[in-house]
Protein backbone atom coordinates (compact mmCIF):
# COMPACT_ATOMS: atom_id res chain seq x y z
CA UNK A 1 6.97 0.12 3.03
CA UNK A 2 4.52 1.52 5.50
CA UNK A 3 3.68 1.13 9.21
CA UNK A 4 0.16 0.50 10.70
CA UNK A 5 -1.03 1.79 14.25
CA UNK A 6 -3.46 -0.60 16.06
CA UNK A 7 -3.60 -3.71 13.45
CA UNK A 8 -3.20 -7.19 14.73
CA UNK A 9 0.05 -8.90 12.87
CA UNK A 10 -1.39 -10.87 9.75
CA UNK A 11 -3.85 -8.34 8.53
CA UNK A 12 -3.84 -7.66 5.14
CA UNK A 13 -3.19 -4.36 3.34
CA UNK A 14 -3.74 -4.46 0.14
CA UNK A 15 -1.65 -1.19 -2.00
CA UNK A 16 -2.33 0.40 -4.88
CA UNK A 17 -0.34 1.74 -7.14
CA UNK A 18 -1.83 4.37 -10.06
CA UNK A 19 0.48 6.38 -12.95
CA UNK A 20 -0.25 9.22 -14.26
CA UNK A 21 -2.10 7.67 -16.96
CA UNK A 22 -4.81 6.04 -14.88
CA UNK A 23 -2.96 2.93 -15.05
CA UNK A 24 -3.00 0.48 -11.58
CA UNK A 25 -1.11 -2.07 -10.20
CA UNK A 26 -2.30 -3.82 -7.24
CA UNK A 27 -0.24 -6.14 -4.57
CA UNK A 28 -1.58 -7.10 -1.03
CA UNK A 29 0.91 -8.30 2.12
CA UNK A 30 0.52 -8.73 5.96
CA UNK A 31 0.76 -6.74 8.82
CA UNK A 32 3.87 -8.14 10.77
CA UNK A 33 4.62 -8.15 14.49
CA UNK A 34 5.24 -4.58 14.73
CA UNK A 35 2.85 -3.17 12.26
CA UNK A 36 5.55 -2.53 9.34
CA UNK A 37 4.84 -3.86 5.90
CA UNK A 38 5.75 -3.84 2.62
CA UNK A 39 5.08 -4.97 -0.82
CA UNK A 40 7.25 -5.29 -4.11
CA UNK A 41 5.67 -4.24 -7.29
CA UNK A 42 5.70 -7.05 -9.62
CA UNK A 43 5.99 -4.92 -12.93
CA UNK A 44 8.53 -2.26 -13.22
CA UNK A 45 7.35 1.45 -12.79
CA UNK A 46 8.99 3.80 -15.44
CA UNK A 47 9.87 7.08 -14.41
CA UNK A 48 6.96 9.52 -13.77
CA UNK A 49 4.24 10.18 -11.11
CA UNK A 50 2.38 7.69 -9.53
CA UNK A 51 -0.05 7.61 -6.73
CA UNK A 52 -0.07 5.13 -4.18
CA UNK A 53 -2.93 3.66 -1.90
CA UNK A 54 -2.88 1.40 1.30
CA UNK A 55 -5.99 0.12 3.05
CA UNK A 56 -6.03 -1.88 5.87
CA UNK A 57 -8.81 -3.33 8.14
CA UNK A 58 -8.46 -4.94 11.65
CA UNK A 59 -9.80 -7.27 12.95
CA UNK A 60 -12.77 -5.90 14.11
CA UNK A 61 -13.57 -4.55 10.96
CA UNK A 62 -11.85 -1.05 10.98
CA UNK A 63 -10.84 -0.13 7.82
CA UNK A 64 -8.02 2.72 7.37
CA UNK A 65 -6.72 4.17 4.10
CA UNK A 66 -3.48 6.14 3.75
CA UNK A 67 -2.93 8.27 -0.34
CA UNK A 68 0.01 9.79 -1.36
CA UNK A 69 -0.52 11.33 -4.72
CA UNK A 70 2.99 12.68 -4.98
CA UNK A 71 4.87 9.90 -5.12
CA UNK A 72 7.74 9.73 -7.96
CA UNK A 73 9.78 7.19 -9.30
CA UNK A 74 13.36 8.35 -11.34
């Protein structure tokens, strides 16, 4: 789950998910109403260290990109 600031409802963010590995998984969703999202992953992540991408443009064009290269699954 995430939360955008300043993106219309419907935009698309589109997340990526890397293990440690180099591996990716990649799932997109929409912005709603009041700029939450979130995605499910459609394969299961075994425990371990993954990092984890979201990009989002408006609709002007804007593009912002949020990493977390910490993230852990147990």
């Amino acid at each position: 789950t995430g939360t955008t600031t300043d993106v219309e409802e419907g935009q698309v963010v589109t997340v990526v998910v890397t293990d440690s590995q180099g591996n990716t998984q990649t799932v997109t969703t929409t912005v709603k109403a009041d700029g939450s999202y979130s995605v499910d992953v459609p394969n299961a992540l075994p425990d371990g260290n993954y990092g984890v991408t979201a990009t989002v443009s408006d609709k002007a064009g804007n593009s912002a990109t949020a990493e977390d290269k910490e993230g852990n699954v147990v």
